[in-house]
PDB file of N, CA and C in Angstrom:
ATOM      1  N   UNK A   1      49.474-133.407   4.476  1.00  0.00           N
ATOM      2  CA  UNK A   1      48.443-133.855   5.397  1.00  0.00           C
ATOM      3  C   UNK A   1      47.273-134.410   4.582  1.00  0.00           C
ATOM      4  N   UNK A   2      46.519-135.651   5.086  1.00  0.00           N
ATOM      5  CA  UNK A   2      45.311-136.315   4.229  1.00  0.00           C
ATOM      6  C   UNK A   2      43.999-135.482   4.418  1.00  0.00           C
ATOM      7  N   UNK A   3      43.177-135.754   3.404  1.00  0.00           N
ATOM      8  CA  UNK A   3      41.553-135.169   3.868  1.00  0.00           C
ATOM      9  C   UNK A   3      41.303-135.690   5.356  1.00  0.00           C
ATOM     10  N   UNK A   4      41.976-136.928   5.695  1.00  0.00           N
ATOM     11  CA  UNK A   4      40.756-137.436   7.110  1.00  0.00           C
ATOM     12  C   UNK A   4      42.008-136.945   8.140  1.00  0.00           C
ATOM     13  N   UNK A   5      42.974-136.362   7.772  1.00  0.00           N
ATOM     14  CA  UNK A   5      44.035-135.340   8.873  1.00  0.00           C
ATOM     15  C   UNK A   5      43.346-134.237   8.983  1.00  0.00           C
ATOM     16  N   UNK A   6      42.913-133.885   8.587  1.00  0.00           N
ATOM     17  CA  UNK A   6      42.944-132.064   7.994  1.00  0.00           C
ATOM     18  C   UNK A   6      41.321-131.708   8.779  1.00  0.00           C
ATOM     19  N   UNK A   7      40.154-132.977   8.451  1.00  0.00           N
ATOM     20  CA  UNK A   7      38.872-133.381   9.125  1.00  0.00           C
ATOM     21  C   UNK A   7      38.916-133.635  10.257  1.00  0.00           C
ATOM     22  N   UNK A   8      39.831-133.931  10.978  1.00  0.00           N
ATOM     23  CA  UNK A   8      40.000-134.473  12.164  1.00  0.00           C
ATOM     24  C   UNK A   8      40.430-133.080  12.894  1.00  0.00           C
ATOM     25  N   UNK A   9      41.559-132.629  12.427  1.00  0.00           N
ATOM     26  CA  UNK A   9      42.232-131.210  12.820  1.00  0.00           C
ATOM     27  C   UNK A   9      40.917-130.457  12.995  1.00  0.00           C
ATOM     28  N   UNK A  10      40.295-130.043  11.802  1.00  0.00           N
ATOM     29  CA  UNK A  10      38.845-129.735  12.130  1.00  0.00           C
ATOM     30  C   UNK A  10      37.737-129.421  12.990  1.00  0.00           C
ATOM     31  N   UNK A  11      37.675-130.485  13.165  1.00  0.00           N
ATOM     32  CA  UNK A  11      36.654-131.261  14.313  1.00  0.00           C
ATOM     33  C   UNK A  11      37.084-130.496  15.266  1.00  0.00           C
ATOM     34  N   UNK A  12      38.333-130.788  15.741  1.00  0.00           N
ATOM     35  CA  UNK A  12      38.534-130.581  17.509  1.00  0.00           C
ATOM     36  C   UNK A  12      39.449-129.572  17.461  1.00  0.00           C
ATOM     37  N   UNK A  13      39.215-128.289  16.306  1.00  0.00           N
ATOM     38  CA  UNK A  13      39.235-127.238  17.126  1.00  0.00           C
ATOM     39  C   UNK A  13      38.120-126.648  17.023  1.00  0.00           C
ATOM     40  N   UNK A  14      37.068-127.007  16.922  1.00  0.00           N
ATOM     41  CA  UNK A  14      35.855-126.317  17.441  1.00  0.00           C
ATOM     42  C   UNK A  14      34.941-126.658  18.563  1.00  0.00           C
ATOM     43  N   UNK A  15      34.755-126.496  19.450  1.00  0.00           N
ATOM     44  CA  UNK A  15      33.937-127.142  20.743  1.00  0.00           C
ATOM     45  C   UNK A  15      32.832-127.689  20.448  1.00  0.00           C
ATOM     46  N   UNK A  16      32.481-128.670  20.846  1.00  0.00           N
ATOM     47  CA  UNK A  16      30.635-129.051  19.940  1.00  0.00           C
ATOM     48  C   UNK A  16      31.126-129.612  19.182  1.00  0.00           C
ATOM     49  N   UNK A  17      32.036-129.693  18.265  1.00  0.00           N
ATOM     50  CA  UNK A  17      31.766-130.553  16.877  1.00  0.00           C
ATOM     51  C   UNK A  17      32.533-131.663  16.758  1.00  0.00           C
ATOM     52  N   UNK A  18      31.839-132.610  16.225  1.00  0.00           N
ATOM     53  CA  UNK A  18      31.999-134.085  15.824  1.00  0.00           C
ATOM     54  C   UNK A  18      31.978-134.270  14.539  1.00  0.00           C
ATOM     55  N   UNK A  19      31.991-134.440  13.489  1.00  0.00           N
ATOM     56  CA  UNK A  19      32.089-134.581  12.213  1.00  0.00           C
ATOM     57  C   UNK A  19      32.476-133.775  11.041  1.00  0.00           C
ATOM     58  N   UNK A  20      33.031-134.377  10.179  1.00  0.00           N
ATOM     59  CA  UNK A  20      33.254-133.109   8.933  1.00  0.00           C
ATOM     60  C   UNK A  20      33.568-133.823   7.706  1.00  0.00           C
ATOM     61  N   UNK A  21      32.980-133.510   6.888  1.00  0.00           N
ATOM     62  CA  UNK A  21      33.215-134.237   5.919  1.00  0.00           C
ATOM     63  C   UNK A  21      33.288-133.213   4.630  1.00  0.00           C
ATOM     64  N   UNK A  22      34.146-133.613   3.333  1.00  0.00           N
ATOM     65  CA  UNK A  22      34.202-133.472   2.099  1.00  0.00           C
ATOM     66  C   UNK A  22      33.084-133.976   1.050  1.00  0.00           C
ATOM     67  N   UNK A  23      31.875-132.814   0.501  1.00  0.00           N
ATOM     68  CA  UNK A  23      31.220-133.786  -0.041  1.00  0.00           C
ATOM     69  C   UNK A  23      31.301-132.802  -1.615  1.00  0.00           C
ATOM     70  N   UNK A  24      31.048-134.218  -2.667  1.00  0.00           N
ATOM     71  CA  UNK A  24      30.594-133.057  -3.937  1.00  0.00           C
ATOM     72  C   UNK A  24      29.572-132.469  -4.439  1.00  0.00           C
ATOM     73  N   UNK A  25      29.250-131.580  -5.057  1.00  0.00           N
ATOM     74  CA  UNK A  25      27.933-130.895  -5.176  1.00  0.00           C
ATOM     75  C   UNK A  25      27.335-131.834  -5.722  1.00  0.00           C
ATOM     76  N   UNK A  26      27.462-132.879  -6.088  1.00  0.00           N
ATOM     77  CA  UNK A  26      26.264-133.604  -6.542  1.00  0.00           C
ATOM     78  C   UNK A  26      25.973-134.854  -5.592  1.00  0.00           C
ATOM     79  N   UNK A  27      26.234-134.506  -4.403  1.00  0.00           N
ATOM     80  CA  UNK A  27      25.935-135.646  -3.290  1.00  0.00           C
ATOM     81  C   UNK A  27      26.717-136.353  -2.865  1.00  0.00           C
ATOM     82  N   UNK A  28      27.921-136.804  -3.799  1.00  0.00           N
ATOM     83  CA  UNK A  28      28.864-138.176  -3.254  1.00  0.00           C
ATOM     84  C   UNK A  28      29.769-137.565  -2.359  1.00  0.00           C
ATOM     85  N   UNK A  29      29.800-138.736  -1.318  1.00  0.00           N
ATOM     86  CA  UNK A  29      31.176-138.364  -0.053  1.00  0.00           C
ATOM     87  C   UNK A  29      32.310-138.612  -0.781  1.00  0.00           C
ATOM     88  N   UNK A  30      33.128-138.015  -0.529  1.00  0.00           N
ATOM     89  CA  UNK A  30      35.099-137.677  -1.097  1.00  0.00           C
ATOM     90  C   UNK A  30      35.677-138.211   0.492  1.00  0.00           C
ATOM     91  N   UNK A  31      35.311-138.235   1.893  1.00  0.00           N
ATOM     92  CA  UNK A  31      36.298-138.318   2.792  1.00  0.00           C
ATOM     93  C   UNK A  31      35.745-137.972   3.742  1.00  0.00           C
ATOM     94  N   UNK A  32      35.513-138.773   5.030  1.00  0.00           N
ATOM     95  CA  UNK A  32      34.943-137.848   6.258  1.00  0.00           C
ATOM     96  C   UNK A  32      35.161-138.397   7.762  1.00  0.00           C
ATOM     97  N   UNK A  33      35.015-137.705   8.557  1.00  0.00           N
ATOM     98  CA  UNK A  33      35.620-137.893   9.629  1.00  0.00           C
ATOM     99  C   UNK A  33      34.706-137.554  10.839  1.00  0.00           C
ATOM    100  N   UNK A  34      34.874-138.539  11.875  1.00  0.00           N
ATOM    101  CA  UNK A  34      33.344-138.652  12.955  1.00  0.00           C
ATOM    102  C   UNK A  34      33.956-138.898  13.823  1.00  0.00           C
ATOM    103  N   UNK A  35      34.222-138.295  14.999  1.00  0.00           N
ATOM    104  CA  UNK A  35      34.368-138.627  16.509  1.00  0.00           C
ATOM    105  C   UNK A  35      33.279-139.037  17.401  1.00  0.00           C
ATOM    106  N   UNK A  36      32.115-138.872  16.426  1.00  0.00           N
ATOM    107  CA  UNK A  36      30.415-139.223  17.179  1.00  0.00           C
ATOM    108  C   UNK A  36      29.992-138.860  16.127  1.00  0.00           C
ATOM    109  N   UNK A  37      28.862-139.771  16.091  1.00  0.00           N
ATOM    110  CA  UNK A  37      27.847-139.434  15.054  1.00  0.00           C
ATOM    111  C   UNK A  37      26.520-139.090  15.692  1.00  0.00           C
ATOM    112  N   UNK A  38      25.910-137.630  14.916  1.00  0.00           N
ATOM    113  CA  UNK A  38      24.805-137.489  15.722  1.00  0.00           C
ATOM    114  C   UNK A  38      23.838-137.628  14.613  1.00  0.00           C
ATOM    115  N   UNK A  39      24.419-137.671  13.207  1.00  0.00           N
ATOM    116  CA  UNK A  39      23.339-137.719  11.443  1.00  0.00           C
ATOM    117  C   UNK A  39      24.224-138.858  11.105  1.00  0.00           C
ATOM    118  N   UNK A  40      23.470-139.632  10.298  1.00  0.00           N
ATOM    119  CA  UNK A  40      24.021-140.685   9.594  1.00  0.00           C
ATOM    120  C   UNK A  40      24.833-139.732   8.035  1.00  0.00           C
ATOM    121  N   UNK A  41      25.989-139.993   7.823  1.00  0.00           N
ATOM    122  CA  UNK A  41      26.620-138.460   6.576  1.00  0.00           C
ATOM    123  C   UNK A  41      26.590-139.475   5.655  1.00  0.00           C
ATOM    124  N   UNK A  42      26.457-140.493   4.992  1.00  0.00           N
ATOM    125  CA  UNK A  42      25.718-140.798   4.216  1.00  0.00           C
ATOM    126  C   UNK A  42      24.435-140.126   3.690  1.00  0.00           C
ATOM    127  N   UNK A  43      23.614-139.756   4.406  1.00  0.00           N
ATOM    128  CA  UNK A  43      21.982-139.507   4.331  1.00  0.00           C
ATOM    129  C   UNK A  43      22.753-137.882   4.475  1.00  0.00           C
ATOM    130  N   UNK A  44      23.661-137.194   4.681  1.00  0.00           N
ATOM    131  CA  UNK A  44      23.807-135.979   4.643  1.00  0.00           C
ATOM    132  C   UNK A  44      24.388-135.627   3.196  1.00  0.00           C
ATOM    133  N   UNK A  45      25.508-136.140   3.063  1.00  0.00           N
ATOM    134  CA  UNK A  45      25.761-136.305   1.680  1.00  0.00           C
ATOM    135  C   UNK A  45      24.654-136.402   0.114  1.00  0.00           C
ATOM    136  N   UNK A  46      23.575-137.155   0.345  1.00  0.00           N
ATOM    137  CA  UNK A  46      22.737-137.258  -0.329  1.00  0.00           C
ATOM    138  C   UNK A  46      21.970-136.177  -0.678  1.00  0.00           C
ATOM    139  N   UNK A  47      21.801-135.998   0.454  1.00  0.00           N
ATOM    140  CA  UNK A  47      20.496-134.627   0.716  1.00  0.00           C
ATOM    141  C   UNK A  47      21.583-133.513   0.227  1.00  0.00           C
ATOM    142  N   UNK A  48      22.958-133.449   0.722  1.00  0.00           N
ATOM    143  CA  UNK A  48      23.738-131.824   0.139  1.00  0.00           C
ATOM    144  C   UNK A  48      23.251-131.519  -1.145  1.00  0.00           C
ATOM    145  N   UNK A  49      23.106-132.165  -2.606  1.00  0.00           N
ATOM    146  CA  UNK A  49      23.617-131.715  -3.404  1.00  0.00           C
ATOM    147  C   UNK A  49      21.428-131.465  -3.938  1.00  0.00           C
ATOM    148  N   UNK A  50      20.574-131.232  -2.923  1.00  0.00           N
ATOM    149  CA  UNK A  50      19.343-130.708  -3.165  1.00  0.00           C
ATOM    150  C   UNK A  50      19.447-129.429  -2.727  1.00  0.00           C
ATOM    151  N   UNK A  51      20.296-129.823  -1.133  1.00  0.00           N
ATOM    152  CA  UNK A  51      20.120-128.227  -0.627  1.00  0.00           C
ATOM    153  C   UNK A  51      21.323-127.311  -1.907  1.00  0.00           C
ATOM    154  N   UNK A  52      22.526-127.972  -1.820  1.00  0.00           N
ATOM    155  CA  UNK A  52      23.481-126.640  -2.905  1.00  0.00           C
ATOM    156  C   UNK A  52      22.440-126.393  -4.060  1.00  0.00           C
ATOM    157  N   UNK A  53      22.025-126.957  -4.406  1.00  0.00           N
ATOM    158  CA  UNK A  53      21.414-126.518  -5.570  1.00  0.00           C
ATOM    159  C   UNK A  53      19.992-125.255  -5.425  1.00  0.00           C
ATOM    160  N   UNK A  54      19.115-125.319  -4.336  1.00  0.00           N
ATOM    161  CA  UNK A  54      18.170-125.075  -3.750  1.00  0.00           C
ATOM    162  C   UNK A  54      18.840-123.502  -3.325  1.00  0.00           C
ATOM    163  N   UNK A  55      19.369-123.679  -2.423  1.00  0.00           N
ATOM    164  CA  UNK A  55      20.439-122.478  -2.151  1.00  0.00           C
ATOM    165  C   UNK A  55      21.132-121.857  -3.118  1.00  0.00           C
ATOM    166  N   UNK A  56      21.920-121.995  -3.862  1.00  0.00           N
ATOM    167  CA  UNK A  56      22.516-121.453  -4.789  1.00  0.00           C
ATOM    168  C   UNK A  56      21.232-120.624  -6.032  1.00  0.00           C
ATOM    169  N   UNK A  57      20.198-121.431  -5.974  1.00  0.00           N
ATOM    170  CA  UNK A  57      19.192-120.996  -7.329  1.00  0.00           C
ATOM    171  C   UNK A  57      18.187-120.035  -6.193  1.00  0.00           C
ATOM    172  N   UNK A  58      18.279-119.972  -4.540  1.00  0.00           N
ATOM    173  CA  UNK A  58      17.537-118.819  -4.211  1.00  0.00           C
ATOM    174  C   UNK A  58      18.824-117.335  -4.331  1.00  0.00           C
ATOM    175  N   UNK A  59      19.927-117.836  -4.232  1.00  0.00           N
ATOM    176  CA  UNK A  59      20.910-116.563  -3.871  1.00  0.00           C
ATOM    177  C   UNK A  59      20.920-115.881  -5.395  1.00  0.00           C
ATOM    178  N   UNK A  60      20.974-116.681  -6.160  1.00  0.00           N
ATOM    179  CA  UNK A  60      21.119-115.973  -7.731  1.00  0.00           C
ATOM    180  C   UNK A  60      19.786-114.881  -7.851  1.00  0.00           C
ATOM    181  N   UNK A  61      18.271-116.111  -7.578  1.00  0.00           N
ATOM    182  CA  UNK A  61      17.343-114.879  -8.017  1.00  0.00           C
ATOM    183  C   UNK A  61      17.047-113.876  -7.015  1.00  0.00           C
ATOM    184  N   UNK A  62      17.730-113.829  -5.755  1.00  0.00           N
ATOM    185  CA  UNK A  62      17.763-112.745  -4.841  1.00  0.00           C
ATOM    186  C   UNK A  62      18.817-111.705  -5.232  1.00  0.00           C
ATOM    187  N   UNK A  63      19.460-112.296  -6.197  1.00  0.00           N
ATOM    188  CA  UNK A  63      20.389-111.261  -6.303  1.00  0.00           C
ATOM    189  C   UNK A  63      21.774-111.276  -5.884  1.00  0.00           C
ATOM    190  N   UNK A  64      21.956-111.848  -5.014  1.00  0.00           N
ATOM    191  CA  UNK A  64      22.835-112.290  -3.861  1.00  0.00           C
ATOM    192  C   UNK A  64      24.265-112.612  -4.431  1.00  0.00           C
ATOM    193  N   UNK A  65      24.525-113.021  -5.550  1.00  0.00           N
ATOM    194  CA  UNK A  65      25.836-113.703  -6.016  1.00  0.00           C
ATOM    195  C   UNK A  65      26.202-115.159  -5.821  1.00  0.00           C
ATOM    196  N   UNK A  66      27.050-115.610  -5.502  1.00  0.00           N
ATOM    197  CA  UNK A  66      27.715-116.531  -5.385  1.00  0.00           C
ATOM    198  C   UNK A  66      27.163-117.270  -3.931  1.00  0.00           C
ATOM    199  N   UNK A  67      26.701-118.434  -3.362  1.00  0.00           N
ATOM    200  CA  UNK A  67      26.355-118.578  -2.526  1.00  0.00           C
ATOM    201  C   UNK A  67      27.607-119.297  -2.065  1.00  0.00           C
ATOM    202  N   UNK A  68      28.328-118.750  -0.908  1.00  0.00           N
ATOM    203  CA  UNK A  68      29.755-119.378  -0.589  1.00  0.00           C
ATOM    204  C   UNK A  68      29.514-120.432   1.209  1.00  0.00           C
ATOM    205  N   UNK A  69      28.579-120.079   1.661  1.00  0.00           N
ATOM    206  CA  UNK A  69      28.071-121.025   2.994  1.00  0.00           C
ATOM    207  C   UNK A  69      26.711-121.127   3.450  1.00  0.00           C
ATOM    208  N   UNK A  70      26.451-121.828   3.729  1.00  0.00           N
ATOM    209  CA  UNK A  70      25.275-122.029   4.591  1.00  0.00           C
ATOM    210  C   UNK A  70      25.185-122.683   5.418  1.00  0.00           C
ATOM    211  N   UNK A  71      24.130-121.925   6.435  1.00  0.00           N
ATOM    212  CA  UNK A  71      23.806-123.392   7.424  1.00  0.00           C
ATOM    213  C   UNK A  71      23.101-124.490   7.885  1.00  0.00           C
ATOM    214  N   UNK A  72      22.434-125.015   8.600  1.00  0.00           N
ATOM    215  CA  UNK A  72      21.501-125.817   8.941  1.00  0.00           C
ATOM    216  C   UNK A  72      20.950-125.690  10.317  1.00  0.00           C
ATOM    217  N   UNK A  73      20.328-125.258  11.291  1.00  0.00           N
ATOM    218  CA  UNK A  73      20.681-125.501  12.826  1.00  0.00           C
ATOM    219  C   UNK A  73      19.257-126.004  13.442  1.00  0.00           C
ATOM    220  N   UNK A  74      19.401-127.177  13.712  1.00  0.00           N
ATOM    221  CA  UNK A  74      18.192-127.589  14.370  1.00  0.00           C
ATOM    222  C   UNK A  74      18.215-127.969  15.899  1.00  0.00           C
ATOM    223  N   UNK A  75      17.443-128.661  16.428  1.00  0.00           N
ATOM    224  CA  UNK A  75      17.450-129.621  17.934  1.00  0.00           C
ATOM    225  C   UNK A  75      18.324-130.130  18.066  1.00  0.00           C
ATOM    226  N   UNK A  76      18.634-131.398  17.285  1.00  0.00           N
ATOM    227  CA  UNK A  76      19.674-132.093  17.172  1.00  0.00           C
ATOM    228  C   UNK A  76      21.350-131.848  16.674  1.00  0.00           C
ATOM    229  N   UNK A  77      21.736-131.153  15.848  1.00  0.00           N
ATOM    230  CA  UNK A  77      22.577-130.147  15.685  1.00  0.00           C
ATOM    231  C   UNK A  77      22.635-129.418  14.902  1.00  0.00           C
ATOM    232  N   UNK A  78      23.829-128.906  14.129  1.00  0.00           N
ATOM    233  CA  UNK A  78      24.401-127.663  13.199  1.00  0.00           C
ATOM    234  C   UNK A  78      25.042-128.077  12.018  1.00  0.00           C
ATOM    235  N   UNK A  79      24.561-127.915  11.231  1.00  0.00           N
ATOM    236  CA  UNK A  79      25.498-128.402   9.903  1.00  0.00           C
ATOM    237  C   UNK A  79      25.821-126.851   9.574  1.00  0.00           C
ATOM    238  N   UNK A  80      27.131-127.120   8.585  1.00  0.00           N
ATOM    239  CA  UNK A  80      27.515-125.566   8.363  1.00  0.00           C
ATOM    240  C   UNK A  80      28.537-126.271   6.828  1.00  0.00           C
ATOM    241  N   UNK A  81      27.760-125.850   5.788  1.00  0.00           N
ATOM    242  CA  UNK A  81      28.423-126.585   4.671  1.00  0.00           C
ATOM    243  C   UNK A  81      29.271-125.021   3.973  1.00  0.00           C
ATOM    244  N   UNK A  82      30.186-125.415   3.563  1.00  0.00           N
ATOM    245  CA  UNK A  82      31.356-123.968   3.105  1.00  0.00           C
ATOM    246  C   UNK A  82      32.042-124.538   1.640  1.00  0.00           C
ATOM    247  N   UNK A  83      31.521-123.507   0.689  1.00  0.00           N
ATOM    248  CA  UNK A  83      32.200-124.416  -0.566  1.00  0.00           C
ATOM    249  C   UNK A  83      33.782-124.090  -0.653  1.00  0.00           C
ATOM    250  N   UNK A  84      34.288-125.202  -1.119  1.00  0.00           N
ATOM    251  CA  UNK A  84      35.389-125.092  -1.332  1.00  0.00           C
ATOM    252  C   UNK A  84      36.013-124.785  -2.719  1.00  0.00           C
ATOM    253  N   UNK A  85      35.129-125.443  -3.826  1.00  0.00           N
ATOM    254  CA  UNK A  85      35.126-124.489  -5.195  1.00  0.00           C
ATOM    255  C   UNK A  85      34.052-124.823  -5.455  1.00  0.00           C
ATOM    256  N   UNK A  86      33.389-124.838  -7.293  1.00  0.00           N
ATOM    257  CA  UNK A  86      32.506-125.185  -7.823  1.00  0.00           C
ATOM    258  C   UNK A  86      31.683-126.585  -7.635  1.00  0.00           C
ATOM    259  N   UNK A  87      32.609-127.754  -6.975  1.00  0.00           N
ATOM    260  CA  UNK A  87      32.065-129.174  -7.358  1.00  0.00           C
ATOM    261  C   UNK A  87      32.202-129.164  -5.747  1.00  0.00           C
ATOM    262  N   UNK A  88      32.788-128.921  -5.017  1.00  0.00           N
ATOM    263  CA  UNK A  88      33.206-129.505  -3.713  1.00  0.00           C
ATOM    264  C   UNK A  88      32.894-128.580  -2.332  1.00  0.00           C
ATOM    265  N   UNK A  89      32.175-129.383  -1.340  1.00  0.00           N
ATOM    266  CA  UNK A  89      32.136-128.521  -0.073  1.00  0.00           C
ATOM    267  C   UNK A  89      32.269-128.903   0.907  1.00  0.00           C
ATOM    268  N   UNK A  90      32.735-128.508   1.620  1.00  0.00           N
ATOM    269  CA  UNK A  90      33.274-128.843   3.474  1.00  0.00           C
ATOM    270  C   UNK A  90      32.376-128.888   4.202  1.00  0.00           C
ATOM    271  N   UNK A  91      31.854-129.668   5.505  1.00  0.00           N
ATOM    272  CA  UNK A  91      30.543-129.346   6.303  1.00  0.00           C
ATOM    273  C   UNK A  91      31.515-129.662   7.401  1.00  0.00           C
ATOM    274  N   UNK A  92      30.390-129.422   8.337  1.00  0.00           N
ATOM    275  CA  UNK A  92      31.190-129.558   9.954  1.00  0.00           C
ATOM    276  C   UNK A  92      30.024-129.686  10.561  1.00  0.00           C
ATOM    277  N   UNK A  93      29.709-130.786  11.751  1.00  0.00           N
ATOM    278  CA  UNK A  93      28.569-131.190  11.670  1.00  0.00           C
ATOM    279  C   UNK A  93      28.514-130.628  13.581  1.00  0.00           C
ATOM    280  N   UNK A  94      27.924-130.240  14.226  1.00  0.00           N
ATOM    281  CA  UNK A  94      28.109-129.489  15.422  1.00  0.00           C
ATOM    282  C   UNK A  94      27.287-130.017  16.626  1.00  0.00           C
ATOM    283  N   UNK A  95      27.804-130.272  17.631  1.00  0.00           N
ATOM    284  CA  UNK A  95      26.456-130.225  18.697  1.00  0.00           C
ATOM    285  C   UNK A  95      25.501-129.119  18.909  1.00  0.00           C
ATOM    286  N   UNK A  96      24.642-129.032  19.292  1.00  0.00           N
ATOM    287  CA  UNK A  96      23.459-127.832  19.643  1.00  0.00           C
ATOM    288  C   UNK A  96      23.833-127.056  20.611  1.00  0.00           C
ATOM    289  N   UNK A  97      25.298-126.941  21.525  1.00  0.00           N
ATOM    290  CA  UNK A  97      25.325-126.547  22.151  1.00  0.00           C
ATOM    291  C   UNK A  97      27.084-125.988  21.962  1.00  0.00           C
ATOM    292  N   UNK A  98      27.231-126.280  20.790  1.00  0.00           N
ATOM    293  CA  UNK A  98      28.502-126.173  20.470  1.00  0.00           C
ATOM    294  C   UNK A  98      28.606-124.553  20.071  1.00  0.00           C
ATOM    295  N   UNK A  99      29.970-124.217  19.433  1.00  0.00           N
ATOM    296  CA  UNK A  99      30.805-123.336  18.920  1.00  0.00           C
ATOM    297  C   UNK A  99      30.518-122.850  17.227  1.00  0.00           C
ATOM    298  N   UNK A 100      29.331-122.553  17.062  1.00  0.00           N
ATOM    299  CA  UNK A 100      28.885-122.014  15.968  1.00  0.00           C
ATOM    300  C   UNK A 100      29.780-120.768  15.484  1.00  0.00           C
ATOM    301  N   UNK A 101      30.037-120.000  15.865  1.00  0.00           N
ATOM    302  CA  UNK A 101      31.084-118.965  15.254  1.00  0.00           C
ATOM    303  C   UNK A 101      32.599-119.606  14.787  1.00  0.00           C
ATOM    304  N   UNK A 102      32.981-119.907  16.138  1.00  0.00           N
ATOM    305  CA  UNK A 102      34.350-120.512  15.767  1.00  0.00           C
ATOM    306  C   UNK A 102      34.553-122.132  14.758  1.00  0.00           C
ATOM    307  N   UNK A 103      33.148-122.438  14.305  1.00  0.00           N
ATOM    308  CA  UNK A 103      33.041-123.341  13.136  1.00  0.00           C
ATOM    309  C   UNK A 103      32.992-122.498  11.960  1.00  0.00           C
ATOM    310  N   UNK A 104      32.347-121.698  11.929  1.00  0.00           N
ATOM    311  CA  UNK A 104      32.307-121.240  10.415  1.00  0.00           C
ATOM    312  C   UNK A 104      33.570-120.287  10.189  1.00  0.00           C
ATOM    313  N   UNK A 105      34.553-120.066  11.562  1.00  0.00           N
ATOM    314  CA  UNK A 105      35.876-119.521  11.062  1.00  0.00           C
ATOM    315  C   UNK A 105      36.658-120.710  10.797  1.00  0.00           C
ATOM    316  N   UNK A 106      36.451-121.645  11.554  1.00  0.00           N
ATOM    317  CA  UNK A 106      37.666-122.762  10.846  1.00  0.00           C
ATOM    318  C   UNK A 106      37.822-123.110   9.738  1.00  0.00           C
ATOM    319  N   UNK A 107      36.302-123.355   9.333  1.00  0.00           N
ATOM    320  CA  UNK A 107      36.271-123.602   7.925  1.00  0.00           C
ATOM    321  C   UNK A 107      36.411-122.552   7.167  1.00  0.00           C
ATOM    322  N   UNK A 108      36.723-121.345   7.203  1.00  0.00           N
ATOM    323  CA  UNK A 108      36.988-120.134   6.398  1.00  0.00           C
ATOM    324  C   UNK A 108      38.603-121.068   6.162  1.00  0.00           C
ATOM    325  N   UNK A 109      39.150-120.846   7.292  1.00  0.00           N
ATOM    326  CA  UNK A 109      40.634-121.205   7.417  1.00  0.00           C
ATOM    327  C   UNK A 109      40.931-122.460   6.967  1.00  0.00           C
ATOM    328  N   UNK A 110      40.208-123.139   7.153  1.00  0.00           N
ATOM    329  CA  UNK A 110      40.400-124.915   6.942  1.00  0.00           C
ATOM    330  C   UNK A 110      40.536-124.948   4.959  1.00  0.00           C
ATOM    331  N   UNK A 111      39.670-123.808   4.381  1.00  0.00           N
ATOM    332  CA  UNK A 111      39.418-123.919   2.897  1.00  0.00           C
ATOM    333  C   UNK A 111      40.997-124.013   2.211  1.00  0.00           C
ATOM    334  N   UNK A 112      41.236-122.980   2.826  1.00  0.00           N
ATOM    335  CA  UNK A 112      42.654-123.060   1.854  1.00  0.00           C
ATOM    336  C   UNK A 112      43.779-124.297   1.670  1.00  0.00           C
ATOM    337  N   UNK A 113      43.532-124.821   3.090  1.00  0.00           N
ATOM    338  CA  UNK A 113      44.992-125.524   2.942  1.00  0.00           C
ATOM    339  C   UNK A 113      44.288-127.095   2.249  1.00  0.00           C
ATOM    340  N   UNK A 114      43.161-127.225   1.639  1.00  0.00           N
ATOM    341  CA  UNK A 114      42.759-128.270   1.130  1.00  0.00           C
ATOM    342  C   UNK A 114      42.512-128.001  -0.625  1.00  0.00           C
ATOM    343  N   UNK A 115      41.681-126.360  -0.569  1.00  0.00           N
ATOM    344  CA  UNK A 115      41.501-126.475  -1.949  1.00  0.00           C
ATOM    345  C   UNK A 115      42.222-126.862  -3.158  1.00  0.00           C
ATOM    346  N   UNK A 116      43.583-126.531  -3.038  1.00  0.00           N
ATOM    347  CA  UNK A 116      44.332-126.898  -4.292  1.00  0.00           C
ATOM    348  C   UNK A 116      44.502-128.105  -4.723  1.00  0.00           C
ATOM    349  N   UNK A 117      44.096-129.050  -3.689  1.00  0.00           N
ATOM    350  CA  UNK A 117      43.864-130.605  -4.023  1.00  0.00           C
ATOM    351  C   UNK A 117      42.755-130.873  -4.897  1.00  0.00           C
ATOM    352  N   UNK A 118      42.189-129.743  -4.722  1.00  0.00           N
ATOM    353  CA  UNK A 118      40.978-130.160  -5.848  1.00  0.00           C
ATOM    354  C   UNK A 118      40.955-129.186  -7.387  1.00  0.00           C
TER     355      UNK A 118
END
């Protein structure tokens, strides 16, 4: 199955969500997939690799370990970025009125059957 199979699969099993994309920790898109766009993922992509970094350097000096997800949730919607290893992370981009739990389980589930590609 391709990244924009697997993104798509994604998407619509979570209620609310429209987008998902593969990005690398240092900002660049790898692959992504939009049934609606509610963020331009260009301009999301960009901005990821301030927040991984931002995030990851508060979880270390909190103590915290490994920072393995985070989220985003505003007016407009839900980002929910889930690393997939060291360089690479999954987001799923959500309506405001969507399926916030059952996103951050897909992507629990969604991790595996992609990581070894990377």
């Amino acid at each position: 199955m391709s990244f924009s199979e697997v993104l798509k699969e994604t998407v619509g099993k979570v209620d609310g969500a429209v987008s998902a994309m593969v990005i690398s920790s240092d900002g660049m898109p790898v692959e992504e997939y939009a049934s609606e766009k509610l963020i331009n993922l260009e301009d999301l992509s960009a901005e990821a690799s301030a927040m991984i970094k931002d995030i990851g350097n508060a979880a270390e000096t909190l103590g915290l370990g490994e920072a393995k997800e985070f989220s985003i949730i505003s007016d407009k919607c839900g980002i929910i970025m889930r690393k997939i290893n060291k360089d690479y992370y999954l987001a799923l981009i959500i309506k405001p009125e969507g399926n916030y739990g059952k996103g951050r389980f897909v992507l629990k589930t969604t991790i595996p059957k992609i990581e070894k590609e990377f």
